[in-house]
PDB file of N, CA and C in Angstrom:
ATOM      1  N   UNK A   1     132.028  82.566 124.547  1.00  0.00           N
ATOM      2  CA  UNK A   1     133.072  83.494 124.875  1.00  0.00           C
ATOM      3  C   UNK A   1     132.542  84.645 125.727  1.00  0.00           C
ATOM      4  N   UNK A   2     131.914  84.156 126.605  1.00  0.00           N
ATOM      5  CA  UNK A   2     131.447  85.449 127.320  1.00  0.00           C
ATOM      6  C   UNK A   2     132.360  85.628 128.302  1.00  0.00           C
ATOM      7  N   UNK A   3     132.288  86.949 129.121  1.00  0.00           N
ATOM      8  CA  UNK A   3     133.259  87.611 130.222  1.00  0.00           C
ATOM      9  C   UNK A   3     132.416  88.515 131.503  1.00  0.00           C
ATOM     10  N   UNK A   4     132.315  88.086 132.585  1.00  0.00           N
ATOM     11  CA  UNK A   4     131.532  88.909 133.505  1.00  0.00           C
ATOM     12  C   UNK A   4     132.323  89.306 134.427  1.00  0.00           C
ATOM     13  N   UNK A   5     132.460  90.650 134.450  1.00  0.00           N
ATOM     14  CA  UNK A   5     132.470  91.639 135.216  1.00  0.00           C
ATOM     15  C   UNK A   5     132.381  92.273 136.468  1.00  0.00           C
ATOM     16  N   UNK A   6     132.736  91.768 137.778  1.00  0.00           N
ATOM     17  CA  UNK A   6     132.071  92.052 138.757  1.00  0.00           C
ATOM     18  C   UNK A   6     133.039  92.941 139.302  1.00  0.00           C
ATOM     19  N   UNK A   7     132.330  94.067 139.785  1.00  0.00           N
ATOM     20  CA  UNK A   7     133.047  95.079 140.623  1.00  0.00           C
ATOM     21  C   UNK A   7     131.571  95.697 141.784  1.00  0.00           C
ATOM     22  N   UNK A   8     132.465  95.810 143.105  1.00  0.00           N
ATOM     23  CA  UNK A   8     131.710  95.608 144.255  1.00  0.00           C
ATOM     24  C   UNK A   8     132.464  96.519 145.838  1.00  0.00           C
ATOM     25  N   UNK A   9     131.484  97.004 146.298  1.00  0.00           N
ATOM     26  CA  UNK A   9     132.504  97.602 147.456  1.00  0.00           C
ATOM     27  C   UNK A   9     132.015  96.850 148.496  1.00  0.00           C
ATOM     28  N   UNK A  10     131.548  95.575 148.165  1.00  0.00           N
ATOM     29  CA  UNK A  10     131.759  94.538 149.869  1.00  0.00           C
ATOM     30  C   UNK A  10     133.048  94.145 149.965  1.00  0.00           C
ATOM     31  N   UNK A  11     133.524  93.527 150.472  1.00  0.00           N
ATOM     32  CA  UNK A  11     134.389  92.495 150.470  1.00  0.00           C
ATOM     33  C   UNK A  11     134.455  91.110 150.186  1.00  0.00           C
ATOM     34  N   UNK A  12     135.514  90.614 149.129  1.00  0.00           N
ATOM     35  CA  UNK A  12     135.485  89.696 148.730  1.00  0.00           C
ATOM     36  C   UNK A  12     136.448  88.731 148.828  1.00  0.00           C
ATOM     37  N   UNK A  13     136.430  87.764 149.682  1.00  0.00           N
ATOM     38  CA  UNK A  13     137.430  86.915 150.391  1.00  0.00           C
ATOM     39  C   UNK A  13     137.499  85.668 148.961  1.00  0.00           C
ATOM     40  N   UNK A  14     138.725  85.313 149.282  1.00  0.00           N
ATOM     41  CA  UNK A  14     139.526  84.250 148.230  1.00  0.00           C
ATOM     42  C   UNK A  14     138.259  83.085 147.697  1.00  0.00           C
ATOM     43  N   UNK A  15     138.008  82.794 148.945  1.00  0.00           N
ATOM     44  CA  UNK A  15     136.528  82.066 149.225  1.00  0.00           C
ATOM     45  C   UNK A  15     135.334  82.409 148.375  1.00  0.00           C
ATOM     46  N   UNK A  16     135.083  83.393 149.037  1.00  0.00           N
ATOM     47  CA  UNK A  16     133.707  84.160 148.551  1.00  0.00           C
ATOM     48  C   UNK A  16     133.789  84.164 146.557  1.00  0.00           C
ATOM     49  N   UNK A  17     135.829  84.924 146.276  1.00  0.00           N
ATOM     50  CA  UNK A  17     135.169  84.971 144.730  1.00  0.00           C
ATOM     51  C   UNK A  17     135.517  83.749 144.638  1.00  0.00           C
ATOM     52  N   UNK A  18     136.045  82.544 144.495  1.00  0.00           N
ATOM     53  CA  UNK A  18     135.775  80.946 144.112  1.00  0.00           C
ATOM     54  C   UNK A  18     134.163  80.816 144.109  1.00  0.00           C
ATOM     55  N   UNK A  19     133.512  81.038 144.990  1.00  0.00           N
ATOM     56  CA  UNK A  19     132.103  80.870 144.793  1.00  0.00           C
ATOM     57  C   UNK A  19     131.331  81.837 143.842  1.00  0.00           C
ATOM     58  N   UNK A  20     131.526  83.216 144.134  1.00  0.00           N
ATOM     59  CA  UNK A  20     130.941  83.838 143.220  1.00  0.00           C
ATOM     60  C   UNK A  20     131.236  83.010 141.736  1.00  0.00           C
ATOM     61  N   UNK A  21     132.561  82.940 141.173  1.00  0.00           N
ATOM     62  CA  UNK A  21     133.189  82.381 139.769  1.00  0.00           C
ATOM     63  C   UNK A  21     132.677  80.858 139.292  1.00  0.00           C
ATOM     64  N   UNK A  22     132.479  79.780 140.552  1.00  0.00           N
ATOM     65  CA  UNK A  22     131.725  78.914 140.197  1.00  0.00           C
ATOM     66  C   UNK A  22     129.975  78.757 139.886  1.00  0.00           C
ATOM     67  N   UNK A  23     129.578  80.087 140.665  1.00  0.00           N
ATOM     68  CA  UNK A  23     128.110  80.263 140.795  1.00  0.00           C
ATOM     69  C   UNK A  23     127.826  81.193 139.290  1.00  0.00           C
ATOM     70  N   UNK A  24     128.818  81.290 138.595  1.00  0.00           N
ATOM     71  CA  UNK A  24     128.658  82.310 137.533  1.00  0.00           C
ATOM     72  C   UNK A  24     128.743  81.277 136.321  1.00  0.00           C
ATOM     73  N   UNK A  25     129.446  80.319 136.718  1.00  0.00           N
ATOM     74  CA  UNK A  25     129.651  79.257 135.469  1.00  0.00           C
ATOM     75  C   UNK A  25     128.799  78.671 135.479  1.00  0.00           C
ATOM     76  N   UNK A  26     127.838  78.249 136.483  1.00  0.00           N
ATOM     77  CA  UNK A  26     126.045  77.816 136.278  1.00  0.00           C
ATOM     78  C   UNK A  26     125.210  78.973 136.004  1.00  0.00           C
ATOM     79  N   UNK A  27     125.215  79.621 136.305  1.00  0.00           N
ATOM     80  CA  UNK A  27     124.436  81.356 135.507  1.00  0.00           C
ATOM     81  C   UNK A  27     124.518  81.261 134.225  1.00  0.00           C
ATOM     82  N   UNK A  28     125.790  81.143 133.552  1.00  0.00           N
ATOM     83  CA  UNK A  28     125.978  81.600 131.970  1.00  0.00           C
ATOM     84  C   UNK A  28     125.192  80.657 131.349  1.00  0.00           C
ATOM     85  N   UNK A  29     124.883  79.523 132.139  1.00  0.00           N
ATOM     86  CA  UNK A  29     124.036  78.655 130.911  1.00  0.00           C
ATOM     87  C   UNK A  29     122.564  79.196 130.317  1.00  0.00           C
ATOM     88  N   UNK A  30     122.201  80.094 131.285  1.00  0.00           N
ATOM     89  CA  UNK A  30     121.190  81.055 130.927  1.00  0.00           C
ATOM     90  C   UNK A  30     121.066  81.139 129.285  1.00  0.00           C
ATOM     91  N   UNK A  31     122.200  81.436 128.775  1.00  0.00           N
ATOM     92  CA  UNK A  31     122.286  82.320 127.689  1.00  0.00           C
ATOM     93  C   UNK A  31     122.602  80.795 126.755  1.00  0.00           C
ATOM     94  N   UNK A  32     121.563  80.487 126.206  1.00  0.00           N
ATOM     95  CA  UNK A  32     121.927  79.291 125.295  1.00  0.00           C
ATOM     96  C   UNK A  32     123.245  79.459 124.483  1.00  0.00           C
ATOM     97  N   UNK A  33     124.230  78.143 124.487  1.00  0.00           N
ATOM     98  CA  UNK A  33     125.216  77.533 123.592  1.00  0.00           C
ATOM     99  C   UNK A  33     126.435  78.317 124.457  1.00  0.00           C
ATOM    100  N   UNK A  34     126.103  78.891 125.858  1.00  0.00           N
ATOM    101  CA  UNK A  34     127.012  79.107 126.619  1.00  0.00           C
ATOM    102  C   UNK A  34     127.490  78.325 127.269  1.00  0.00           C
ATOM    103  N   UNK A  35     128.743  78.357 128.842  1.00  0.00           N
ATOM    104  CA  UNK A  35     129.219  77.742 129.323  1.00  0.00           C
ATOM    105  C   UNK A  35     130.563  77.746 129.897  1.00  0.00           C
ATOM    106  N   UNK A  36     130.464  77.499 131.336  1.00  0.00           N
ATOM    107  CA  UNK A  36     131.718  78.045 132.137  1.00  0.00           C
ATOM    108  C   UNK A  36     132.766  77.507 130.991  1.00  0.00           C
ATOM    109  N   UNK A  37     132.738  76.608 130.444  1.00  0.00           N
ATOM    110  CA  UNK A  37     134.025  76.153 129.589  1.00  0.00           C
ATOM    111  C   UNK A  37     134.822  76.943 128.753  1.00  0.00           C
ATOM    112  N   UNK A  38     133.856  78.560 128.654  1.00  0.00           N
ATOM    113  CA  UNK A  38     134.427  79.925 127.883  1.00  0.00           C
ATOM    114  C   UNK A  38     134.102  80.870 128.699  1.00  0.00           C
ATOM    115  N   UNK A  39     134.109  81.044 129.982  1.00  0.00           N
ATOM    116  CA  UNK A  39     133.868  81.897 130.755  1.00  0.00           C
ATOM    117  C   UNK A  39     134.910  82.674 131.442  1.00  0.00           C
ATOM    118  N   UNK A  40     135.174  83.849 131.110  1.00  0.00           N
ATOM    119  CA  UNK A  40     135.950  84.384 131.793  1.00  0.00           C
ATOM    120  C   UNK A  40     134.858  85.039 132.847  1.00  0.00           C
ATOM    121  N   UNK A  41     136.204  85.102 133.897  1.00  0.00           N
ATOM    122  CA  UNK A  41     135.297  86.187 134.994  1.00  0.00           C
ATOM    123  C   UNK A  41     136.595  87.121 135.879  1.00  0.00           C
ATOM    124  N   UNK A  42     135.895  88.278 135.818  1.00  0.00           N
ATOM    125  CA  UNK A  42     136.675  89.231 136.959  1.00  0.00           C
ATOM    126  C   UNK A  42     135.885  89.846 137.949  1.00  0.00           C
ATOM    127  N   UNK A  43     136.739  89.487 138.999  1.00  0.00           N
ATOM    128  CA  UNK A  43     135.706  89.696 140.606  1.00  0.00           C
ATOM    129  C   UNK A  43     136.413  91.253 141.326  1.00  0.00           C
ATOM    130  N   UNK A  44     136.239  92.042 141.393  1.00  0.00           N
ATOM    131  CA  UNK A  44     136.992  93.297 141.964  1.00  0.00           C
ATOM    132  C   UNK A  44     136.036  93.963 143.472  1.00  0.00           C
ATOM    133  N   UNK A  45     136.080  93.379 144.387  1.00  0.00           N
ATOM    134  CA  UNK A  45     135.958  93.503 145.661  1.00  0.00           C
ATOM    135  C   UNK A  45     136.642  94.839 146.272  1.00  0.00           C
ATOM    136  N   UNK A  46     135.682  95.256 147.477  1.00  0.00           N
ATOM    137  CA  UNK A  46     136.484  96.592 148.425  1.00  0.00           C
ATOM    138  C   UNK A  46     136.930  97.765 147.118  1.00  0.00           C
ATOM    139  N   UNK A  47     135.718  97.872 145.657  1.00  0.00           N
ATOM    140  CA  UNK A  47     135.416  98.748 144.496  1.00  0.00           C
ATOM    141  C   UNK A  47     135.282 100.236 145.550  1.00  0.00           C
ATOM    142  N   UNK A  48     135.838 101.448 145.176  1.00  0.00           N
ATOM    143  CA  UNK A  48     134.867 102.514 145.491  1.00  0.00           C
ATOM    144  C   UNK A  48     133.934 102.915 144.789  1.00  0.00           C
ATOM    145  N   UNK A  49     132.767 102.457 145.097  1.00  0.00           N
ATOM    146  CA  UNK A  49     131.518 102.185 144.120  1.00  0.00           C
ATOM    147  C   UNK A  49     130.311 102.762 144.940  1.00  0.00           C
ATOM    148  N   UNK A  50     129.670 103.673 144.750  1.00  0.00           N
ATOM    149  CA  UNK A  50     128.677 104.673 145.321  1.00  0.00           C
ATOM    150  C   UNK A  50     127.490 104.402 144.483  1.00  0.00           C
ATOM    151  N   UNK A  51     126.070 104.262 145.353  1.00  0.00           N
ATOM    152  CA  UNK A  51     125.233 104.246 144.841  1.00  0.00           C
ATOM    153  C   UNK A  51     124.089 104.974 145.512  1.00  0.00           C
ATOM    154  N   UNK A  52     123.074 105.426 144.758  1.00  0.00           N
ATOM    155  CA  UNK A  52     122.242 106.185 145.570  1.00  0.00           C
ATOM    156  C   UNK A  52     122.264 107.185 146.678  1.00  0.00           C
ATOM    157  N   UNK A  53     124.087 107.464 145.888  1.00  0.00           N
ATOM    158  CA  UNK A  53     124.618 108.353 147.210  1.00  0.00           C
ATOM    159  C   UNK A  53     124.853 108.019 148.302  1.00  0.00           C
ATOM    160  N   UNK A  54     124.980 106.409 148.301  1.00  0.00           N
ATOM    161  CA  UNK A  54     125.533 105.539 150.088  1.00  0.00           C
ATOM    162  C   UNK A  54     126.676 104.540 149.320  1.00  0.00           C
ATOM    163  N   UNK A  55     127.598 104.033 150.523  1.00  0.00           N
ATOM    164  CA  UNK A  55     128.725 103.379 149.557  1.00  0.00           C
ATOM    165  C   UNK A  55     128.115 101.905 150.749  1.00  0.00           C
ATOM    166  N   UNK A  56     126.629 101.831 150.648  1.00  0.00           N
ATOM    167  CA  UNK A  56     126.074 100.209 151.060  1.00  0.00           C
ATOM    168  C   UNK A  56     126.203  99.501 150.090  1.00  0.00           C
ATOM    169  N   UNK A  57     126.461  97.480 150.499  1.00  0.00           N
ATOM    170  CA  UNK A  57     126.690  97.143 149.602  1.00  0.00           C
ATOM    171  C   UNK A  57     126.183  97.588 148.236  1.00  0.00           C
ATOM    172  N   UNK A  58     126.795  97.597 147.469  1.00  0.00           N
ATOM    173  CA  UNK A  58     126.582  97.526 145.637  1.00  0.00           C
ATOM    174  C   UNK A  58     127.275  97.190 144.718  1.00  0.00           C
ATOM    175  N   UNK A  59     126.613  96.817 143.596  1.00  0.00           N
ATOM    176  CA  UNK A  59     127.518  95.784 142.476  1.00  0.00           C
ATOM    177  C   UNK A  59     126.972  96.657 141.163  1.00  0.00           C
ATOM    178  N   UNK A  60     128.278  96.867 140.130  1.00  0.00           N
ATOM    179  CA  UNK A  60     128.021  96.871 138.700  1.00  0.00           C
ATOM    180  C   UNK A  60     128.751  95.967 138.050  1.00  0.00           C
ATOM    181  N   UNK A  61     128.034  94.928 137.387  1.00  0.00           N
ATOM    182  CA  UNK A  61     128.879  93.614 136.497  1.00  0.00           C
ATOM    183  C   UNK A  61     128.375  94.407 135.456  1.00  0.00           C
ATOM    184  N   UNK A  62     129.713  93.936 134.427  1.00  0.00           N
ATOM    185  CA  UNK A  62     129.397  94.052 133.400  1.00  0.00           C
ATOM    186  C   UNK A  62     129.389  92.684 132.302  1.00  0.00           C
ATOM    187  N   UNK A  63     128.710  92.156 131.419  1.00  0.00           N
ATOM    188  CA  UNK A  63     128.380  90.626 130.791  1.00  0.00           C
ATOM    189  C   UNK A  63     129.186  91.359 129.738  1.00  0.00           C
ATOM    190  N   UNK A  64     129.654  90.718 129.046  1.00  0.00           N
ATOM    191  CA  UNK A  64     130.157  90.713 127.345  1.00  0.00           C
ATOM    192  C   UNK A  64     129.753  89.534 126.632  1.00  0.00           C
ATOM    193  N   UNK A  65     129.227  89.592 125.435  1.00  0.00           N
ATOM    194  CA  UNK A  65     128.810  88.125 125.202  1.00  0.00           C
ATOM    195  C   UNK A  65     128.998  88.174 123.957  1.00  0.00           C
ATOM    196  N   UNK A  66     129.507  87.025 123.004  1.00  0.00           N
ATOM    197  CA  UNK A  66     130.154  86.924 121.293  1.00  0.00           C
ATOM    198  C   UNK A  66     128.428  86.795 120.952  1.00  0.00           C
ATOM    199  N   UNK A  67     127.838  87.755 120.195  1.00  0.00           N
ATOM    200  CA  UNK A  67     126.694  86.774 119.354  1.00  0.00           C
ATOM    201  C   UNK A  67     125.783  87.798 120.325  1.00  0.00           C
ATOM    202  N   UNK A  68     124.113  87.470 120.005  1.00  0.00           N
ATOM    203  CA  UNK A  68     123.339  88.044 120.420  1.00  0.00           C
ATOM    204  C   UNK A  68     122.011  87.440 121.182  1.00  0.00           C
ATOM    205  N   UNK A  69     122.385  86.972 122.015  1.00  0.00           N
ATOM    206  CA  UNK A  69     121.279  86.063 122.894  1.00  0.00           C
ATOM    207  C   UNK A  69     119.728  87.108 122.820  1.00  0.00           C
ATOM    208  N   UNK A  70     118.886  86.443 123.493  1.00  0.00           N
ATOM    209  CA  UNK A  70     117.482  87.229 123.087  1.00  0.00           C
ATOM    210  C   UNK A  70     117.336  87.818 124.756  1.00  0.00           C
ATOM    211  N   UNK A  71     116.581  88.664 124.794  1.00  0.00           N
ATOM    212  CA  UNK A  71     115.954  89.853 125.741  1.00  0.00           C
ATOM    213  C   UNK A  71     115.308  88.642 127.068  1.00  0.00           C
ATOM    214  N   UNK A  72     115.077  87.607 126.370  1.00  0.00           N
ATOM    215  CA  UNK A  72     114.680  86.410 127.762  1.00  0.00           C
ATOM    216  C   UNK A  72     115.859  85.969 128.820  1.00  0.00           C
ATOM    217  N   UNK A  73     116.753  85.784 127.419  1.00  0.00           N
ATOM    218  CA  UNK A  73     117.808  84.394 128.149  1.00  0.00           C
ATOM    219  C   UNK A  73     118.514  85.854 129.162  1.00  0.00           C
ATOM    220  N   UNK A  74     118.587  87.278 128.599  1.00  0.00           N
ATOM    221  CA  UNK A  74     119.454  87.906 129.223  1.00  0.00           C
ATOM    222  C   UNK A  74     118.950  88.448 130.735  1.00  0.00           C
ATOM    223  N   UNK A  75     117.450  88.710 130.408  1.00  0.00           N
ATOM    224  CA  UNK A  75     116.875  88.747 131.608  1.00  0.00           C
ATOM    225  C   UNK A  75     117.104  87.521 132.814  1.00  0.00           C
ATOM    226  N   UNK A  76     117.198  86.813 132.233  1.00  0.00           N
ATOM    227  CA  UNK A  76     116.685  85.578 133.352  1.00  0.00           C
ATOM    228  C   UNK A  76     118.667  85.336 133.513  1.00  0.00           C
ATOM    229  N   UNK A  77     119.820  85.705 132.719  1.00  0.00           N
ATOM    230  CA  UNK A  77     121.260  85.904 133.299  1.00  0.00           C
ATOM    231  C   UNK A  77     120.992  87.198 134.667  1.00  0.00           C
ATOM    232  N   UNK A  78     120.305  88.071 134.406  1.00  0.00           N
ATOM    233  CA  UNK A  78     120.499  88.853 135.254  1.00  0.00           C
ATOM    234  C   UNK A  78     119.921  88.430 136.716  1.00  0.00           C
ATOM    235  N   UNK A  79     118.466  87.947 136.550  1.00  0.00           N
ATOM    236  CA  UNK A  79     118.327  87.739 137.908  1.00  0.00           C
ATOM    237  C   UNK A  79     119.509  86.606 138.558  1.00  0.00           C
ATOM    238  N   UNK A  80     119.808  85.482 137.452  1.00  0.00           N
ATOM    239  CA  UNK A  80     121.132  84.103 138.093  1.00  0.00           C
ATOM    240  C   UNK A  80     122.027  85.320 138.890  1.00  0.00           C
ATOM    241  N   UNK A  81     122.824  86.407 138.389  1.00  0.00           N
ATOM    242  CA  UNK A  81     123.404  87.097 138.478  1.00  0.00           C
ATOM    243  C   UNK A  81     123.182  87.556 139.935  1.00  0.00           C
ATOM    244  N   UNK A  82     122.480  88.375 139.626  1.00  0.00           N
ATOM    245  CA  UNK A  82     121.662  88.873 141.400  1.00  0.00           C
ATOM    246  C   UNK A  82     121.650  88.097 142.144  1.00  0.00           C
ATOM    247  N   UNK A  83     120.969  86.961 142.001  1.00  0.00           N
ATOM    248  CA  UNK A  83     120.690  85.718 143.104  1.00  0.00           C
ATOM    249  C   UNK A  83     122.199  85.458 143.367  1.00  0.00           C
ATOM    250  N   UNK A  84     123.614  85.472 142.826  1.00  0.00           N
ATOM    251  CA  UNK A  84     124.820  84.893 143.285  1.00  0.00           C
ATOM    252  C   UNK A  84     125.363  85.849 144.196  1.00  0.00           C
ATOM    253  N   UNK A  85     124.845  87.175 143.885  1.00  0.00           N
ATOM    254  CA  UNK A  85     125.704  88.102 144.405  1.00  0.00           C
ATOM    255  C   UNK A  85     125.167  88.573 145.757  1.00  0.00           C
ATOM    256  N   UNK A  86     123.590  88.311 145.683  1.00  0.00           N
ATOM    257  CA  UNK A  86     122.746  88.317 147.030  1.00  0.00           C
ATOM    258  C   UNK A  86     123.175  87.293 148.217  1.00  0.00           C
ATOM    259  N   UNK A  87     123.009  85.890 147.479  1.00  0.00           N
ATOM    260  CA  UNK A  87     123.692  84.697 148.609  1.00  0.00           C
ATOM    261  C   UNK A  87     124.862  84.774 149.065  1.00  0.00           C
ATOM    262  N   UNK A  88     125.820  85.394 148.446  1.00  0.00           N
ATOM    263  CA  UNK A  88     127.519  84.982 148.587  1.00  0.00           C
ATOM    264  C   UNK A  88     127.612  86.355 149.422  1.00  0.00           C
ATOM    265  N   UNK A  89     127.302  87.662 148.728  1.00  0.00           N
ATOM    266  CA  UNK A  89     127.994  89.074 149.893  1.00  0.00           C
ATOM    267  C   UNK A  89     127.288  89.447 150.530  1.00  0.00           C
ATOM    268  N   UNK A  90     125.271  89.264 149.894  1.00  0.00           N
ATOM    269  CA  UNK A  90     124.706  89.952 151.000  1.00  0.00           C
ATOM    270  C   UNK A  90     124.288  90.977 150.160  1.00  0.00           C
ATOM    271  N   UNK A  91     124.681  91.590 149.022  1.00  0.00           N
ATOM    272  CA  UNK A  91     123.922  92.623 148.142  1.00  0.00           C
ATOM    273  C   UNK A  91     122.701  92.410 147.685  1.00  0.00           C
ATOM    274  N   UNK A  92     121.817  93.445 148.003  1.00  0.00           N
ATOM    275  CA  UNK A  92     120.111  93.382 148.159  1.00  0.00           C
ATOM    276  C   UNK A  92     120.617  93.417 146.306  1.00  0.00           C
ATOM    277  N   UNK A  93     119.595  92.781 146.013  1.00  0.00           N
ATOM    278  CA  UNK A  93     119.230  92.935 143.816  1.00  0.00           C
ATOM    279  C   UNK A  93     118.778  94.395 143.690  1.00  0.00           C
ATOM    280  N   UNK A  94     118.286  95.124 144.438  1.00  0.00           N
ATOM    281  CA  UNK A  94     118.108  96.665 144.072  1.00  0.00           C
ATOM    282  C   UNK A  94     119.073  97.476 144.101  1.00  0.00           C
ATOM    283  N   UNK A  95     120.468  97.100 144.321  1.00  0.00           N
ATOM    284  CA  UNK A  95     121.694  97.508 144.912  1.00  0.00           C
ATOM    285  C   UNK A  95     122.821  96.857 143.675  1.00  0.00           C
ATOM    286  N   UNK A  96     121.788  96.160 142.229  1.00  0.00           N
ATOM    287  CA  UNK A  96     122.793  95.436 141.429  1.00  0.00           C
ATOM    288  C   UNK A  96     122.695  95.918 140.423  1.00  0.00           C
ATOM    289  N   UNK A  97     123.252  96.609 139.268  1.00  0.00           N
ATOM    290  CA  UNK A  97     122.824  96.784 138.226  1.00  0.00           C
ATOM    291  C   UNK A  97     124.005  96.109 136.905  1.00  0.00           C
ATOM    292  N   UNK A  98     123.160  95.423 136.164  1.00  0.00           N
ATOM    293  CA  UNK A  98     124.171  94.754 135.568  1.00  0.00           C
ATOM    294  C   UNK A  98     123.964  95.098 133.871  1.00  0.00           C
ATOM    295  N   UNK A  99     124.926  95.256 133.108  1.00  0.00           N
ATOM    296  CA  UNK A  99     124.994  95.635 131.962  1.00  0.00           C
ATOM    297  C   UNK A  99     125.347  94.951 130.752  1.00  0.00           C
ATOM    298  N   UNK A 100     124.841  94.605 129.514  1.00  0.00           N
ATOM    299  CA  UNK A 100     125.503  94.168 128.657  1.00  0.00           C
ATOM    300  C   UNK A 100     125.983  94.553 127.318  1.00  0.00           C
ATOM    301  N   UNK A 101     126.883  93.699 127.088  1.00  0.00           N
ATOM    302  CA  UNK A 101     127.419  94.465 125.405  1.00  0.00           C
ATOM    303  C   UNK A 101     127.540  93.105 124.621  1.00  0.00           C
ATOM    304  N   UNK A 102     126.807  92.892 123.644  1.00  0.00           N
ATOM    305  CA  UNK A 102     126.690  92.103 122.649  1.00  0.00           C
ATOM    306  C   UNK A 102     127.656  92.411 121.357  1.00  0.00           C
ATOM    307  N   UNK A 103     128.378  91.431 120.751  1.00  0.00           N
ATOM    308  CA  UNK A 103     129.646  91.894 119.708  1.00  0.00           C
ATOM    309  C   UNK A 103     129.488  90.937 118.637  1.00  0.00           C
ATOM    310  N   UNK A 104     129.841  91.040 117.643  1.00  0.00           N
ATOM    311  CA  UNK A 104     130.001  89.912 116.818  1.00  0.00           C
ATOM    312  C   UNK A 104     131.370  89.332 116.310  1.00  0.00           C
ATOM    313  N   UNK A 105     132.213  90.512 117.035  1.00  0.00           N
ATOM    314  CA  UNK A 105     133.716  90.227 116.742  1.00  0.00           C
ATOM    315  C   UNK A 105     134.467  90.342 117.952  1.00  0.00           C
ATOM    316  N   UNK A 106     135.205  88.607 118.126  1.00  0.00           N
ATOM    317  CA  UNK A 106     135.336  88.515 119.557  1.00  0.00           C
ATOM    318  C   UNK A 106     136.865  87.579 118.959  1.00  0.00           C
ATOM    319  N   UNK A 107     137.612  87.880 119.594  1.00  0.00           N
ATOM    320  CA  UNK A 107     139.417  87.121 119.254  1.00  0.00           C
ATOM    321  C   UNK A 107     139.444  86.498 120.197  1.00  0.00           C
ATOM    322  N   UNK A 108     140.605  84.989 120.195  1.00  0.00           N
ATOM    323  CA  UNK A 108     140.994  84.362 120.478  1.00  0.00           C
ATOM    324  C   UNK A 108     142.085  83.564 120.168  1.00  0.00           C
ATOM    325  N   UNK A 109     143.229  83.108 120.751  1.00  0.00           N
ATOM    326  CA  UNK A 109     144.061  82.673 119.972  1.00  0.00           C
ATOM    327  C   UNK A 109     145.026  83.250 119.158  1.00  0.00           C
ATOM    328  N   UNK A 110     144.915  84.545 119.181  1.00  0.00           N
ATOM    329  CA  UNK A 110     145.382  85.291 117.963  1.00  0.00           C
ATOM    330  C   UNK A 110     144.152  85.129 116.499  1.00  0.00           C
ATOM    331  N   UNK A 111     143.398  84.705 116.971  1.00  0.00           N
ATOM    332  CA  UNK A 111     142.358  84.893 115.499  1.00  0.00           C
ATOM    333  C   UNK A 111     140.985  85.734 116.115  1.00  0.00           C
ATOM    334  N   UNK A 112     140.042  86.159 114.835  1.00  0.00           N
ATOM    335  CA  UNK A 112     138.823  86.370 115.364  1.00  0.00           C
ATOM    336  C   UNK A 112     137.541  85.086 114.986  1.00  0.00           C
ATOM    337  N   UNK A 113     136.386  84.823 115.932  1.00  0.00           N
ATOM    338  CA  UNK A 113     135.858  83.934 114.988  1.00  0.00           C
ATOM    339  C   UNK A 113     134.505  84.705 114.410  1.00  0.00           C
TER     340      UNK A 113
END
């Protein structure tokens, strides 16, 4: 049940997020017993999003994830992460900062599991 986050002041053509969203559903496998098959994703393109005091490309995703993957699998989501967002808009990885929030109570359906 994870959910990633992307907000960005490049531009992001219909195109571009189909790829970003498919390139994210091979990323999540990072995180063992994951999988685009519970993947939500939100892509928010042309963000007013300032960094380092320049509005050059830059990205803040944010991950949500049910459960608590380990400090490896999340590292190695972040670089998948970077690497999608580098190939597809062109955002340098020093220009990405990505965040997570680990939960143990995550709904669906109208239930929690």
């Amino acid at each position: 049940m994870p959910f990633i986050n992307v907000k960005t002041n490049a531009s992001v053509t219909k195109e571009k997020a189909e790829s970003i969203k498919s390139a994210l559903g091979i990323a999540i496998t990072a995180i063992p017993g994951k999988s685009e098959g519970w993947l939500m994703v939100g892509i928010e393109g042309d963000y007013a999003l300032f960094f380092k005091g320049t509005d050059e490309p830059a990205a803040m995703v944010e991950v949500q994830i049910y459960g608590s993957p380990s400090d490896s699998a999340m590292s190695e989501l972040t670089s998948r992460i970077s690497g999608v967002l580098t190939d597809t808009v062109g955002i340098p990885a020093d220009r990405i900062y990505v965040s997570y929030m680990c939960t143990e109570n995550w709904g669906w359906n109208g239930n929690n599991f």
